[in-house]
Protein backbone atom coordinates (compact mmCIF):
# COMPACT_ATOMS: atom_id res chain seq x y z
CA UNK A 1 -22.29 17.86 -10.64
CA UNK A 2 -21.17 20.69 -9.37
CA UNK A 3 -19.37 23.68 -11.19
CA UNK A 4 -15.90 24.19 -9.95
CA UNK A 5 -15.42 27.14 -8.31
CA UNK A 6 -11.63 29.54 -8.89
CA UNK A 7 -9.12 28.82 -6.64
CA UNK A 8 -8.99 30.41 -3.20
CA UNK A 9 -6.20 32.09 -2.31
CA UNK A 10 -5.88 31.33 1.27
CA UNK A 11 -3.02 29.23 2.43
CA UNK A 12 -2.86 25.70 3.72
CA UNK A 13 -0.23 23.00 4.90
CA UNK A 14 1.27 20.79 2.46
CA UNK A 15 4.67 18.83 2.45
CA UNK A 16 6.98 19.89 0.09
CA UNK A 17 9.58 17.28 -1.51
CA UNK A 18 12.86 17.16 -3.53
CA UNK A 19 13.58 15.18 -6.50
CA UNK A 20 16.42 12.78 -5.10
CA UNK A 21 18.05 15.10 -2.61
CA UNK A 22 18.78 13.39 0.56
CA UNK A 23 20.82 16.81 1.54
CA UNK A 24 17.86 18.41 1.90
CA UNK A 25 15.09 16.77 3.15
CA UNK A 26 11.16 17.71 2.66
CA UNK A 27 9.54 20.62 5.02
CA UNK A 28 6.20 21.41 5.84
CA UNK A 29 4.98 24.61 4.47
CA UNK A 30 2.02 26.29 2.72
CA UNK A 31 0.39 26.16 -0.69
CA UNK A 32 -2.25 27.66 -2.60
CA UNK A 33 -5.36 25.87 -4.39
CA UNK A 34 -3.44 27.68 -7.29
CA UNK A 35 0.03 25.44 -6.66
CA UNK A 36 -2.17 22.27 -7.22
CA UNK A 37 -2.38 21.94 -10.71
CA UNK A 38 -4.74 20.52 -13.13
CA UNK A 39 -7.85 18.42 -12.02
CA UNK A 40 -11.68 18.41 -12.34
CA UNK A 41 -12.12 17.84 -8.79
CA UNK A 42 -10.87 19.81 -5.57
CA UNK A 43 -10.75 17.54 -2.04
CA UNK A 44 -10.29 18.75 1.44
CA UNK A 45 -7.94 16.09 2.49
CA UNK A 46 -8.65 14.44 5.40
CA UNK A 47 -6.24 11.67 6.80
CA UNK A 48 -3.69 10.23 3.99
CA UNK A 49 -0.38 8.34 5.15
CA UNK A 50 3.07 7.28 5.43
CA UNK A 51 3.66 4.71 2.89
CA UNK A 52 7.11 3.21 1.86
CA UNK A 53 7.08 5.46 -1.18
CA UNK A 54 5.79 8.35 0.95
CA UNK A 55 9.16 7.84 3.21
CA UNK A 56 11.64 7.87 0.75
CA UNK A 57 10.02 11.27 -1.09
CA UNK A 58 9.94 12.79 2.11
CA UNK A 59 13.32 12.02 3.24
CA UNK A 60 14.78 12.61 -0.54
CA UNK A 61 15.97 9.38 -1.92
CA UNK A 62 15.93 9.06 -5.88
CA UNK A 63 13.43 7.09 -7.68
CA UNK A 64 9.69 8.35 -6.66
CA UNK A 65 9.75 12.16 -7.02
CA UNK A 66 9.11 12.98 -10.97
CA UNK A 67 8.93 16.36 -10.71
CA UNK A 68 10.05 18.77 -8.29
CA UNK A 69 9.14 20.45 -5.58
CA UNK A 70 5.64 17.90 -5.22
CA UNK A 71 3.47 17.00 -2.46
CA UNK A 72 3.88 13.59 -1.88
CA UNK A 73 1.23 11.54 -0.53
CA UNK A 74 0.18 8.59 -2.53
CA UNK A 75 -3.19 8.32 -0.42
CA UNK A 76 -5.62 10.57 0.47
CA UNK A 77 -9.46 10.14 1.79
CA UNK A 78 -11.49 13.52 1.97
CA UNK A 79 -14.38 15.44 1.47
CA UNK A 80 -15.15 16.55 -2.49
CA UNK A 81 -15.85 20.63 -2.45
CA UNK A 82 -16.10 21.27 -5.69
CA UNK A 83 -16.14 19.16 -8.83
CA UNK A 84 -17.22 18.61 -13.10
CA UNK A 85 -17.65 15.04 -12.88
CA UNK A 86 -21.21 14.38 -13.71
CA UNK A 87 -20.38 10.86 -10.91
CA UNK A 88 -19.59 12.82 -7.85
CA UNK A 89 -20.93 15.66 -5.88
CA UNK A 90 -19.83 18.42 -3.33
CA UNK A 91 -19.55 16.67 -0.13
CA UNK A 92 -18.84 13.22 -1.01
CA UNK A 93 -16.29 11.12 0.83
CA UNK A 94 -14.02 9.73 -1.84
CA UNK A 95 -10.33 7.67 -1.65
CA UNK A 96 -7.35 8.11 -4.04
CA UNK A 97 -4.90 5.57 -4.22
CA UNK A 98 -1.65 5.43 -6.43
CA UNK A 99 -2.78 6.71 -10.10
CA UNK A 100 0.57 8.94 -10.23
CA UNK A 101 -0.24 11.22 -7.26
CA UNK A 102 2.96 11.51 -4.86
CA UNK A 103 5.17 10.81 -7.63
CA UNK A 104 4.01 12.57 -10.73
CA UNK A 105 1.56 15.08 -9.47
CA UNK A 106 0.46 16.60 -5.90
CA UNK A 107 -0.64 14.00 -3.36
CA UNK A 108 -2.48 13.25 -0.36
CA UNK A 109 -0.20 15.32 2.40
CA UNK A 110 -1.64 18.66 2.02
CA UNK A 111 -4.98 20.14 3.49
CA UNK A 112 -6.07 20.60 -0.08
CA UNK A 113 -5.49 18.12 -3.25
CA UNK A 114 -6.75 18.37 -7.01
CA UNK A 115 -7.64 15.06 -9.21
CA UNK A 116 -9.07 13.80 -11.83
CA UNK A 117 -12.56 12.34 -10.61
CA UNK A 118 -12.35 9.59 -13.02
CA UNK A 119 -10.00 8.06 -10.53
CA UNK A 120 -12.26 8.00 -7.37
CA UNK A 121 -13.65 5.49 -5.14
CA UNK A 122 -16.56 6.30 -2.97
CA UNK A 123 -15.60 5.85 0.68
CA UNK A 124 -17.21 2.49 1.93
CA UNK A 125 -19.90 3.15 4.93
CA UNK A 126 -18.77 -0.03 6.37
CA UNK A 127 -15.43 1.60 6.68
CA UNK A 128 -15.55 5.52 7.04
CA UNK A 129 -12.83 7.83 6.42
CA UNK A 130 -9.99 6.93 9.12
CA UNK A 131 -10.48 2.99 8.48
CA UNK A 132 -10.19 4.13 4.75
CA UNK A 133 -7.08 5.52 4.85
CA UNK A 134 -5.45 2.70 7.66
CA UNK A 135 -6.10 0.40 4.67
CA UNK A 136 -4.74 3.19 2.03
CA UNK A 137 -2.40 1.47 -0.48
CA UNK A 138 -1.37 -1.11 1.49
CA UNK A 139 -4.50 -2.70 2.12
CA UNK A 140 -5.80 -2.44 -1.29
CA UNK A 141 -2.57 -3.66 -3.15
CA UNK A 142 -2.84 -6.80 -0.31
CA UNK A 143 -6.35 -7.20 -1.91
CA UNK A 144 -5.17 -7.00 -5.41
CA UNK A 145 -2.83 -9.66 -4.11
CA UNK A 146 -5.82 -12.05 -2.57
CA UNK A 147 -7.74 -11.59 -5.55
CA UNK A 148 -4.49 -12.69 -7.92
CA UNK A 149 -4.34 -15.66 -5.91
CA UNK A 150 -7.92 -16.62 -6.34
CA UNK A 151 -8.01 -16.06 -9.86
CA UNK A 152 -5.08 -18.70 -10.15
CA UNK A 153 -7.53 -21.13 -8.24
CA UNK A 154 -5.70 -21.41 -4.97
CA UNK A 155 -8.60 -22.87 -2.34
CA UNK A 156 -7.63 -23.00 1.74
CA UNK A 157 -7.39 -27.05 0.97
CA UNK A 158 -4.21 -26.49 -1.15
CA UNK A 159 -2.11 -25.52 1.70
CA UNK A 160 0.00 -22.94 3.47
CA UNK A 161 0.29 -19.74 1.78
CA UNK A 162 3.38 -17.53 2.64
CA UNK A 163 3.02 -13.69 3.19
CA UNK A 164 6.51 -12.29 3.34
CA UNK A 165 7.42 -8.98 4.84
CA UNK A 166 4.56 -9.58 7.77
CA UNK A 167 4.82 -6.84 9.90
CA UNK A 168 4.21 -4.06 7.23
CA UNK A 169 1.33 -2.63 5.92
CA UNK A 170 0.86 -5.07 2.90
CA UNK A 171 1.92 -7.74 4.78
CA UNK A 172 -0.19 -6.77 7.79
CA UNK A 173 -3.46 -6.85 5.63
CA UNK A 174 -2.60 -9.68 3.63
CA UNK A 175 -2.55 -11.97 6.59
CA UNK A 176 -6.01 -10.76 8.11
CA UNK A 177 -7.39 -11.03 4.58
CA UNK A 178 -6.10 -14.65 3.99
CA UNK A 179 -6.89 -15.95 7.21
CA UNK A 180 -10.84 -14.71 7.34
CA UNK A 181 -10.91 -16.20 3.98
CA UNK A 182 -9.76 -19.97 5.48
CA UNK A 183 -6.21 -19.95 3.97
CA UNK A 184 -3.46 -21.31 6.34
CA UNK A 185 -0.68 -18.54 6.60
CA UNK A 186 2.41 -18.57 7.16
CA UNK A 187 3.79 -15.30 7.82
CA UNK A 188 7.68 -14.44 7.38
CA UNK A 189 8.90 -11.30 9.37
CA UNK A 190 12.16 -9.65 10.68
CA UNK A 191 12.50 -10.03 14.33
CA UNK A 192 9.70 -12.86 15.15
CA UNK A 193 10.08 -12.84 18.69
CA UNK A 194 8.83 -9.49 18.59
CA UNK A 195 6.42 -9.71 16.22
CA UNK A 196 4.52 -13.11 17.17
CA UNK A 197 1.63 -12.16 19.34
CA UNK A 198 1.26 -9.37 16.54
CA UNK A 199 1.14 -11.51 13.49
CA UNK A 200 -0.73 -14.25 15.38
CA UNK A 201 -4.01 -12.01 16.46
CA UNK A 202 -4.42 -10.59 12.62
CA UNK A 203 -4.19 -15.18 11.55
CA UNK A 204 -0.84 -16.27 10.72
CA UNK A 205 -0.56 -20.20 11.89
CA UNK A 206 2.99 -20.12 11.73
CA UNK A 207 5.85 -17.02 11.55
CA UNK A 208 9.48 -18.28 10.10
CA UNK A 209 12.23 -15.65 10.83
CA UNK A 210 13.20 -13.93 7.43
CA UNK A 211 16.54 -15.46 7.94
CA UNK A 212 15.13 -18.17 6.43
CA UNK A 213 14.70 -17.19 3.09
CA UNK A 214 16.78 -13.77 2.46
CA UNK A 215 19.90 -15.26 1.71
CA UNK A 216 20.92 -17.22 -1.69
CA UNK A 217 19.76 -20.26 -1.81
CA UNK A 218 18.79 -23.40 -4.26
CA UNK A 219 17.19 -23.15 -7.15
CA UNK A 220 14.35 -25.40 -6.22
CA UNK A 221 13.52 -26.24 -2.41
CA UNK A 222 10.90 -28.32 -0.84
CA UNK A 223 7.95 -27.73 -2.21
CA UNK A 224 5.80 -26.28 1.06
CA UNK A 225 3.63 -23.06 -0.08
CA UNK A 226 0.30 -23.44 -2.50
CA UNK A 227 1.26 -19.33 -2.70
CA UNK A 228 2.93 -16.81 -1.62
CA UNK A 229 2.26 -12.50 -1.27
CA UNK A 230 5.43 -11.20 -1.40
CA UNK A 231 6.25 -7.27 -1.00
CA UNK A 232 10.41 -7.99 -0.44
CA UNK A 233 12.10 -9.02 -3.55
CA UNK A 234 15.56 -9.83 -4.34
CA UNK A 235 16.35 -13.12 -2.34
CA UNK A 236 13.46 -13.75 -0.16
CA UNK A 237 11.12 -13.85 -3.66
CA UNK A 238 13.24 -16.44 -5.34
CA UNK A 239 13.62 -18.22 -2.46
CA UNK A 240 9.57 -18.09 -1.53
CA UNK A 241 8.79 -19.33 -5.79
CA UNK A 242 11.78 -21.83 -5.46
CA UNK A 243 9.94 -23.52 -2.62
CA UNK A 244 6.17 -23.23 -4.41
CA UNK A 245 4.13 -26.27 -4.62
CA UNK A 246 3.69 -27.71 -8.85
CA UNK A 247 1.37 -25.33 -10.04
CA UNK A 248 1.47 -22.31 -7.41
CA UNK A 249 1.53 -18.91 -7.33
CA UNK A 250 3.99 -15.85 -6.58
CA UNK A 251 2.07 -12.34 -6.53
CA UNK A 252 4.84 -9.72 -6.37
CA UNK A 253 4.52 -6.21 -5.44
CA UNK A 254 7.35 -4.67 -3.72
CA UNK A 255 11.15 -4.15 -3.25
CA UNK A 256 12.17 -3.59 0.31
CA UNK A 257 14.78 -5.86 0.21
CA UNK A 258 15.64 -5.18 -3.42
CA UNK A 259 14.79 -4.94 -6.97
CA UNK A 260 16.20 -7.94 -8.65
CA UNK A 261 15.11 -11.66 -8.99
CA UNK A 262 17.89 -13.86 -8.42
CA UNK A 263 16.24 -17.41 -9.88
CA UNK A 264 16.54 -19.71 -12.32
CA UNK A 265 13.57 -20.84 -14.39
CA UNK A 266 13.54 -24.44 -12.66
CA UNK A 267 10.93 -23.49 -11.22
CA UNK A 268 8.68 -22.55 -14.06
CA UNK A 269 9.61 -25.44 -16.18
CA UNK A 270 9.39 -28.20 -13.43
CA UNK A 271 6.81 -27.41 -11.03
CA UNK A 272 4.80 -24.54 -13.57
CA UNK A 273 4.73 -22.10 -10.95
CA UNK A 274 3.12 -18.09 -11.62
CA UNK A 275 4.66 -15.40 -10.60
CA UNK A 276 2.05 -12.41 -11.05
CA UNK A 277 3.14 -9.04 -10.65
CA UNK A 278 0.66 -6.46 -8.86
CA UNK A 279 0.76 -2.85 -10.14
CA UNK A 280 -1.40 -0.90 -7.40
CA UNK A 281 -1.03 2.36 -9.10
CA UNK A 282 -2.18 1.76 -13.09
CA UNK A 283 -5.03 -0.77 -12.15
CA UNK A 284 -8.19 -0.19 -14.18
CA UNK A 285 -11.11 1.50 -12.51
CA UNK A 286 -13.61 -1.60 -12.40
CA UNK A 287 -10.53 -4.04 -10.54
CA UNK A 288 -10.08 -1.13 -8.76
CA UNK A 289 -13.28 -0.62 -7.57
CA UNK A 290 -13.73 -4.65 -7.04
CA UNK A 291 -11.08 -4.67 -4.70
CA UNK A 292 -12.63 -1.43 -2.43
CA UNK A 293 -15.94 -3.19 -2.17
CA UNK A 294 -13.92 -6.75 -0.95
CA UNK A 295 -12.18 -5.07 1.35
CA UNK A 296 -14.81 -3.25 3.41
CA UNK A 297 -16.68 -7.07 3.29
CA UNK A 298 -13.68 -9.63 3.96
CA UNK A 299 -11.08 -7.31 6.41
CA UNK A 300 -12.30 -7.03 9.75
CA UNK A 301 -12.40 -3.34 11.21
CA UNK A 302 -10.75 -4.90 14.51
CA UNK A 303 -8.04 -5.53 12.45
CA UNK A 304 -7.84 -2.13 10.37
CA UNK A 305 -7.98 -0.92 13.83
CA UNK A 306 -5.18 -3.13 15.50
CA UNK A 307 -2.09 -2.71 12.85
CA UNK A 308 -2.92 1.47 12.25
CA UNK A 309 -1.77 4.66 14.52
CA UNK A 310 -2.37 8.10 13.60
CA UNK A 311 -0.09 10.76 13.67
CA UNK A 312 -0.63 14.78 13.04
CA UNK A 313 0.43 16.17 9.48
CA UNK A 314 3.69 17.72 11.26
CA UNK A 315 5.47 14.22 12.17
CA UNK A 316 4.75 12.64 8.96
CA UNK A 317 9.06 13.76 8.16
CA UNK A 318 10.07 11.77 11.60
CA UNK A 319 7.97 8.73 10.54
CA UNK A 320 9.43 8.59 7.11
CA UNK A 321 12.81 7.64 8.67
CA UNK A 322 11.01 5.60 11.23
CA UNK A 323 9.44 3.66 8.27
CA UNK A 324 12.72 3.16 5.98
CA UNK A 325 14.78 1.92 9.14
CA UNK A 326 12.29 -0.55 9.83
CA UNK A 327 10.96 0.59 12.83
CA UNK A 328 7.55 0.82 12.03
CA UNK A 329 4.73 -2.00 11.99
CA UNK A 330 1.77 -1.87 10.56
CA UNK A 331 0.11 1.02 8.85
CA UNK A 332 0.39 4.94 9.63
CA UNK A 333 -2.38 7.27 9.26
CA UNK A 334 -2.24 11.01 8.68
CA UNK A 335 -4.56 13.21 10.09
CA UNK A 336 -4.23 15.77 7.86
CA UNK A 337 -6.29 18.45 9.64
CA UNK A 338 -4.67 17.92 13.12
């Protein structure tokens, strides 16, 4: 443990964001250790990203910034420099996911960020900082997903299992995850063409255009998946759990398409199909934790490697519009200190 030390009071680079002000977008300025708030532990951020939250603080749409101005960031990977936490020391390389930062309090784009230790994860060797933070969120909320599934009892001999919204950074993971584990995947993405040779390096068997499914359709359709990882919503969800196999599972944990569910519960009645929602950012330390140490086990680094690109602190702005008009793949990292 070490005894936290009073704030410094030189400046460093942090993005500053608007509470649901698209007029006036976020800008990179300075902070102080004293703008940072409360927290038992100060981190010298390294990398953090550009997550589909991350975009829409940064470029001011409503729903993520709680209070205003904030550093958004909802991941960060650094180096501890000082702490109270009787678990961690100065120098440690820790990761923050979710847990309210970005929205509620400071996040991960800043050269400095203050937390509550009780939150950390220790940075796995196998992994280092960088590979860290290419997973960031994404990764780990595709792993809360994998683990969901497994927990439900779904074994590679039950059959396809759909990963909707491919090409992104849940979607990216989910499929290298599945696949090393000996699930067949089917992967469902925007603009296949494009993405094939992409999708089918990190495992997907098969890619269906998202045509296929984001439109209204029946309420139950040939049964085909054993489960599905969606991070779309609206149409392409229903449509995914109205064409589950009897007893299969739906994990849910994102909106890009929308936020409502338009089913019927046919499918819950007559083939007893799960859906299981995934909440990245309230999960309890010891899942939390669980789903850090599969990850740096069961996702090849290639893989980390292949669907991540880093970008200096300055761009992360241009890349938030980049990553709400769908013209980003995969997973961006922050390097904070470049």
């Amino acid at each position: 443990m070490d005894s936290p030390t009073e704030p410094t009071a030189t400046p460093f680079r942090a993005w500053w964001a608007e509470n649901g002000n698209p007029s006036q977008p976020s800008r990179l300025g300075t902070a102080l250790e004293s703008d940072l708030g409360d927290g038992d532990t100060t981190i010298r951020v390294l990398y953090s990203g550009v997550n589909y939250k991350d975009a829409m603080a940064l470029t001011g749409q409503p729903g993520i910034v709680k209070t205003s101005p904030l550093i958004p960031g909802i991941d960060l990977v650094g180096e501890i420099t000082s702490t109270s936490s009787p678990d961690h020391r100065a120098g440690d390389l820790v990761l923050l996911n979710g847990t309210g930062i970005g929205e509620k309090r400071h996040g991960g784009l800043a050269e400095r960020a203050r937390i509550d230790a009780r939150h950390l994860v220790r940075v796995p060797g196998s992994l280092g900082p960088r590979r860290a933070a290419a997973i960031g969120t994404a990764g780990y909320t595709a792993m809360l997903s994998v683990l969901a599934v497994e927990r439900h009892g779904t074994t590679p001999a039950d059959g396809e299992i759909l990963v909707t919204g491919a090409a992104g950074g849940v979607g990216s993971i989910a499929i290298a995850l599945l696949a090393r584990l000996g699930y067949t995947v089917t992967a469902s993405t925007g603009r296949a063409d494009e993405h094939a040779d992409y999708l089918t390096r990190l495992g997907a068997s098969s890619i269906i255009d998202r045509a296929e499914l984001n439109e209204a359709g029946k309420p139950l359709r040939s049964q085909r998946w054993a489960a599905v990882v969606d991070a779309v919503g609206s149409h392409t969800l229903a449509n995914a759990i109205a064409g589950l196999k009897y007893a299969g599972i739906a994990t849910a944990c994102g909106l890009a398409q929308g936020g409502e569910l338009p089913l019927t519960v046919m499918p819950f009645i007559l083939r007893g199909v799960t859906l299981a929602g995934i909440n990245s950012v309230e999960t309890p330390q010891p899942l939390r934790q669980e789903a850090w140490d599969r990850l740096a086990v069961d996702l090849d680094p290639r893989h980390v490697d292949a669907i991540s690109h880093t970008i200096p602190l300055a761009e992360a702005g241009n890349t938030a519009r980049d990553v709400l008009a769908g013209k980003v793949r995969g997973r961006t990292v922050v390097d904070v200190t470049a």
